[in-house]
Protein backbone atom coordinates (compact mmCIF):
# COMPACT_ATOMS: atom_id res chain seq x y z
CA UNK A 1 -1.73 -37.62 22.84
CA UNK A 2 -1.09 -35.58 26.08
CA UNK A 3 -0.56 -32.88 23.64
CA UNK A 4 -3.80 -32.96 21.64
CA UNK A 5 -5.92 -33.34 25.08
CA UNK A 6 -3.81 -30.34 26.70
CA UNK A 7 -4.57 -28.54 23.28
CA UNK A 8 -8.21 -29.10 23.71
CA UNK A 9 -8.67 -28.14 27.31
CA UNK A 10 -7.58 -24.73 26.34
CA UNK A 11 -9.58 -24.69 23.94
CA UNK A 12 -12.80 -25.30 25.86
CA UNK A 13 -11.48 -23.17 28.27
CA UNK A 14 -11.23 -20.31 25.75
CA UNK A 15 -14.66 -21.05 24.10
CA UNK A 16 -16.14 -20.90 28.02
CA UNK A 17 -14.33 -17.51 29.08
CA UNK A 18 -15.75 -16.38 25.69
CA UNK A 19 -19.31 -16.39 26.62
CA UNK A 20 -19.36 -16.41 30.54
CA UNK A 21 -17.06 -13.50 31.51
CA UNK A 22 -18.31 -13.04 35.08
CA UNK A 23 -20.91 -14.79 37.28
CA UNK A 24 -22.65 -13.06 40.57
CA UNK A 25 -25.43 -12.80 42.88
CA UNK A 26 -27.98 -10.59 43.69
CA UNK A 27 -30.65 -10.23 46.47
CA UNK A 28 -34.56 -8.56 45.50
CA UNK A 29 -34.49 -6.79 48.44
CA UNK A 30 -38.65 -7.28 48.27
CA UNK A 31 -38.59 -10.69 49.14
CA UNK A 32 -35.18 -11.30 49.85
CA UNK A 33 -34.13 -14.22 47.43
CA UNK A 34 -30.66 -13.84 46.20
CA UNK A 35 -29.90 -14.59 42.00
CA UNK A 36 -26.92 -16.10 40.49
CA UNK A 37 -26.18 -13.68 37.77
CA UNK A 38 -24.03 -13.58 34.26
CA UNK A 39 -22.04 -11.32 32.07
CA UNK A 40 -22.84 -12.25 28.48
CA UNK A 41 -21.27 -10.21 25.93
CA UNK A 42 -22.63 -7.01 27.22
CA UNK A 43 -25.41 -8.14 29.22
CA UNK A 44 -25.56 -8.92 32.53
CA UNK A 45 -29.03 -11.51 32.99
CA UNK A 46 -30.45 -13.28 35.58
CA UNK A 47 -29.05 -17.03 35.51
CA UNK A 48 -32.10 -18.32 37.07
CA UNK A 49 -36.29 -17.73 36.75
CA UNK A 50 -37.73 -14.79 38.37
CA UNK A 51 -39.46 -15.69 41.65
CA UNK A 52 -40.88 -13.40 43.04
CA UNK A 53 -44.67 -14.13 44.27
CA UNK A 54 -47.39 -11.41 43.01
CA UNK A 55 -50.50 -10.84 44.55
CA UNK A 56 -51.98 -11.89 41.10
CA UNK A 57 -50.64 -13.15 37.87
CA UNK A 58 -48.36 -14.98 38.33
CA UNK A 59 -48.57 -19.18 39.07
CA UNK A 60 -46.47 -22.10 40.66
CA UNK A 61 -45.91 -24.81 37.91
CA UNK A 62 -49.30 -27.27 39.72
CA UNK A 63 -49.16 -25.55 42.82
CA UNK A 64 -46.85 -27.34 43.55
CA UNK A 65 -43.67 -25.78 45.74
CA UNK A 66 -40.73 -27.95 45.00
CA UNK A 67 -41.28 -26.69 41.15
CA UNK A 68 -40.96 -22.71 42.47
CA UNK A 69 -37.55 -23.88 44.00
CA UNK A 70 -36.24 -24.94 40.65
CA UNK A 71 -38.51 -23.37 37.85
CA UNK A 72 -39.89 -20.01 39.31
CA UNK A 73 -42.92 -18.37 38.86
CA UNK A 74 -45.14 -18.13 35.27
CA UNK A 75 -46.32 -14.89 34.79
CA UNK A 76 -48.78 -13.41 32.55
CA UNK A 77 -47.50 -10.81 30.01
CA UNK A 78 -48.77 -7.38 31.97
CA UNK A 79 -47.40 -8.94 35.01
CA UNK A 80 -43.93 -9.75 33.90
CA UNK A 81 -43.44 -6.10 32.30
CA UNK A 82 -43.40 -4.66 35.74
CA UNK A 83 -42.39 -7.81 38.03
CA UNK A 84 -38.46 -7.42 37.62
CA UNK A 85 -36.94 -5.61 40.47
CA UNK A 86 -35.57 -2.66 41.08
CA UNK A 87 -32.09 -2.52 38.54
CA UNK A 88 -33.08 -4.90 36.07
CA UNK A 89 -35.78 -5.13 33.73
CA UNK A 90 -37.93 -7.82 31.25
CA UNK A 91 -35.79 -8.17 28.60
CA UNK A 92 -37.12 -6.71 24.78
CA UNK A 93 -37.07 -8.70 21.67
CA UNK A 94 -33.94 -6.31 20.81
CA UNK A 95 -32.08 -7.24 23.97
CA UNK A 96 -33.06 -11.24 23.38
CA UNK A 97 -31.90 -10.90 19.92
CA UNK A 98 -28.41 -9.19 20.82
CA UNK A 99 -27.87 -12.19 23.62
CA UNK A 100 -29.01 -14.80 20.23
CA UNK A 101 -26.67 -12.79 17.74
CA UNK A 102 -23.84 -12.58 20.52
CA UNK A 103 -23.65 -17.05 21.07
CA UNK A 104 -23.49 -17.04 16.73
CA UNK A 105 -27.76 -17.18 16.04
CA UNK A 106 -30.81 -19.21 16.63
CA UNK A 107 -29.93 -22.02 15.47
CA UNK A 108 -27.13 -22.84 17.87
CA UNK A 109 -27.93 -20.30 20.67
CA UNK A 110 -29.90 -22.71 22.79
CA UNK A 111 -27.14 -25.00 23.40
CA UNK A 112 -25.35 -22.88 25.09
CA UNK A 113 -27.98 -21.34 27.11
CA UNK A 114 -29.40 -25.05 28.05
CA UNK A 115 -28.94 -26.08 31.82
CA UNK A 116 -26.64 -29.22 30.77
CA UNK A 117 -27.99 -33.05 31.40
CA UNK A 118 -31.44 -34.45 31.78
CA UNK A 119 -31.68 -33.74 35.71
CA UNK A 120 -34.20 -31.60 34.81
CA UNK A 121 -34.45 -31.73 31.11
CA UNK A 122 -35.98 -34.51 29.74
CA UNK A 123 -34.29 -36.74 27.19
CA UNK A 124 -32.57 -35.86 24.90
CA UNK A 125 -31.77 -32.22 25.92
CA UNK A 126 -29.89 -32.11 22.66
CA UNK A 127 -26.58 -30.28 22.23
CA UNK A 128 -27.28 -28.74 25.86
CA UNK A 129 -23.37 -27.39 27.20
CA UNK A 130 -24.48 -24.50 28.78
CA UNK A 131 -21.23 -22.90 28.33
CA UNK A 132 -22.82 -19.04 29.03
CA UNK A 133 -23.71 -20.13 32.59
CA UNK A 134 -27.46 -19.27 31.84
CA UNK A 135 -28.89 -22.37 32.78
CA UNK A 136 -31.90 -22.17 30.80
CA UNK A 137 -34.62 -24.75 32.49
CA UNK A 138 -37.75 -26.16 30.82
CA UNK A 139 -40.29 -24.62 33.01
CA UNK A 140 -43.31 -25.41 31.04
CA UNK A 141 -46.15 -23.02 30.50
CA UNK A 142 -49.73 -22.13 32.17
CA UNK A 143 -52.33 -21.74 29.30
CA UNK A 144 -55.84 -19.74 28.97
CA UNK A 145 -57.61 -22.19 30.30
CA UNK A 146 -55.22 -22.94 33.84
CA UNK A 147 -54.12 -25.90 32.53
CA UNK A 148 -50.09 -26.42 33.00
CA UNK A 149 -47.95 -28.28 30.39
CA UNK A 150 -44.76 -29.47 29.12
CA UNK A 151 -42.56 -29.07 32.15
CA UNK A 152 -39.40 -30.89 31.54
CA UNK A 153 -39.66 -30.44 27.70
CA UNK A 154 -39.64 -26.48 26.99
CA UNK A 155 -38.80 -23.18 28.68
CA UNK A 156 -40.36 -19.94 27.85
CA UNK A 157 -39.68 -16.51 28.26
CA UNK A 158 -41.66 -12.95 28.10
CA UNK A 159 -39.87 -10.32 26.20
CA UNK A 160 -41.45 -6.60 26.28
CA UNK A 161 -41.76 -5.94 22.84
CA UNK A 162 -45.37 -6.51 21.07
CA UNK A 163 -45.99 -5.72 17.29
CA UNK A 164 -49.51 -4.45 16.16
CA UNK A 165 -49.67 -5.56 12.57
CA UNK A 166 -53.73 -5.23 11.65
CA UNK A 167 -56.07 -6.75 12.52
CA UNK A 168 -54.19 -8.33 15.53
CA UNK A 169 -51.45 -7.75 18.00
CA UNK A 170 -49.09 -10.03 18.78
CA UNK A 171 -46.38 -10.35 21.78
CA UNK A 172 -43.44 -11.54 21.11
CA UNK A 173 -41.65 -14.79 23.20
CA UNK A 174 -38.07 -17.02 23.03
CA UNK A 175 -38.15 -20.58 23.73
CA UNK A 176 -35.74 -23.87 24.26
CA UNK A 177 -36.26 -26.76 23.92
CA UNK A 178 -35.05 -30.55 24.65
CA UNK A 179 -35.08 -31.29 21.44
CA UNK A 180 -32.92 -29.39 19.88
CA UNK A 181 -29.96 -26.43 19.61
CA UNK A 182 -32.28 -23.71 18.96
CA UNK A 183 -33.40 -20.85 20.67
CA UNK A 184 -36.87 -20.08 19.01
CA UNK A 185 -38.32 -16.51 18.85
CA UNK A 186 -42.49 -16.95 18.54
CA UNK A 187 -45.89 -14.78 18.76
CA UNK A 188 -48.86 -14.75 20.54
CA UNK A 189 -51.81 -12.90 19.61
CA UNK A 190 -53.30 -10.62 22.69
CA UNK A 191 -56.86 -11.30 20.79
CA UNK A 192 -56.77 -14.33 21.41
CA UNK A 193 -55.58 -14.22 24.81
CA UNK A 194 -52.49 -15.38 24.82
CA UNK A 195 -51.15 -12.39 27.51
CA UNK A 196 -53.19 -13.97 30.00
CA UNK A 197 -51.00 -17.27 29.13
CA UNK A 198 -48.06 -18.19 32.47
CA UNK A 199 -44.69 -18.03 30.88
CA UNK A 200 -41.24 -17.81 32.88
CA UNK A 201 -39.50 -14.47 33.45
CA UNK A 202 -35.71 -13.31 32.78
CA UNK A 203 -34.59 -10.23 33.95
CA UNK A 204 -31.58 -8.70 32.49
CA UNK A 205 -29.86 -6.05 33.62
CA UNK A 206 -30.23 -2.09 33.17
């Protein structure tokens, strides 16, 4: 028994080392917040929500401040291309997908990038380990019309990358969720205003 449970620590411990080689901070020397950061695969990302306050577009979860301590900002699209500081940058749908690809694809990728428990999650936060050291939170989203919604339930980042397929354009965005191991690539169409829509902002590393 003592053999099978030493066998399995290791094991874990392996799996962990695998994903999360090396964890830091860093300080936006604009406002002075420091970042816990994390080597994944190749990437070095942010291993917490941009927030950094923007003289406009960008939104506290209801205004209200304890949900900036733990969530960050939302930021509209144009907003979050150019919001990262100095060093690091908002991630493309290329760089997303290498992080997705890296933790074995989409289907099980959000498990291991889920903040683990239901301290901030809501129930069930299913499959959530978050054995990367990401520490994806749900921080809802800010729609069109300035309504806010589904803290607790999703989290939803900005990547760069749009795609102008006729008549429309569309940006594309990643997504967990507390109800299940996925981590969901979408699109919004800029028609129909969806880049004036709050999401939450990742920066990864140049």
């Amino acid at each position: 028994m003592k053999r099978i449970l030493f066998t399995s620590v290791v094991i874990t411990m392996i799996a962990i080392s695998t994903y999360s080689q090396s964890t830091g901070t860093f300080t936006d020397q604009r406002d002075g917040k420091t970042y816990k950061t994390v080597k994944i695969g190749k990437q070095t990302w942010m291993a917490e929500n941009l927030n950094f306050e923007t003289s406009s577009g960008s939104w506290v979860y209801k205004n209200d401040p304890s949900n900036e301590i733990i969530y960050g900002r939302l930021y509209d699209w144009e907003t979050a291309k150019k919001v990262c500081p100095t060093g690091w940058h908002l991630p493309s749908e290329k760089e997303w997908n290498e992080l997705i690809t890296f933790l074995g694809g989409k289907s099980i990728a959000g498990s291991k990038l889920k903040e683990e428990g239901t301290d901030h999650w809501k129930n069930p936060n299913k499959g959530a380990t978050n054995e990367t050291g990401f520490s994806g939170l749900p921080g809802g989203y800010r729609n069109q019309n300035k309504g806010f919604h589904s803290i607790g339930s999703y989290g939803q980042w900005w990547s760069a990358t749009s795609d102008f397929t006729w008549p429309a354009t569309y940006i594309l965005y990643f997504s967990l969720s507390s109800k299940n191991t996925k981590f969901s690539r979408h699109i919004g169409q800029i028609e129909m205003g969806f880049d004036k829509v709050g999401l939450s902002v990742r920066c990864v590393k140049d």
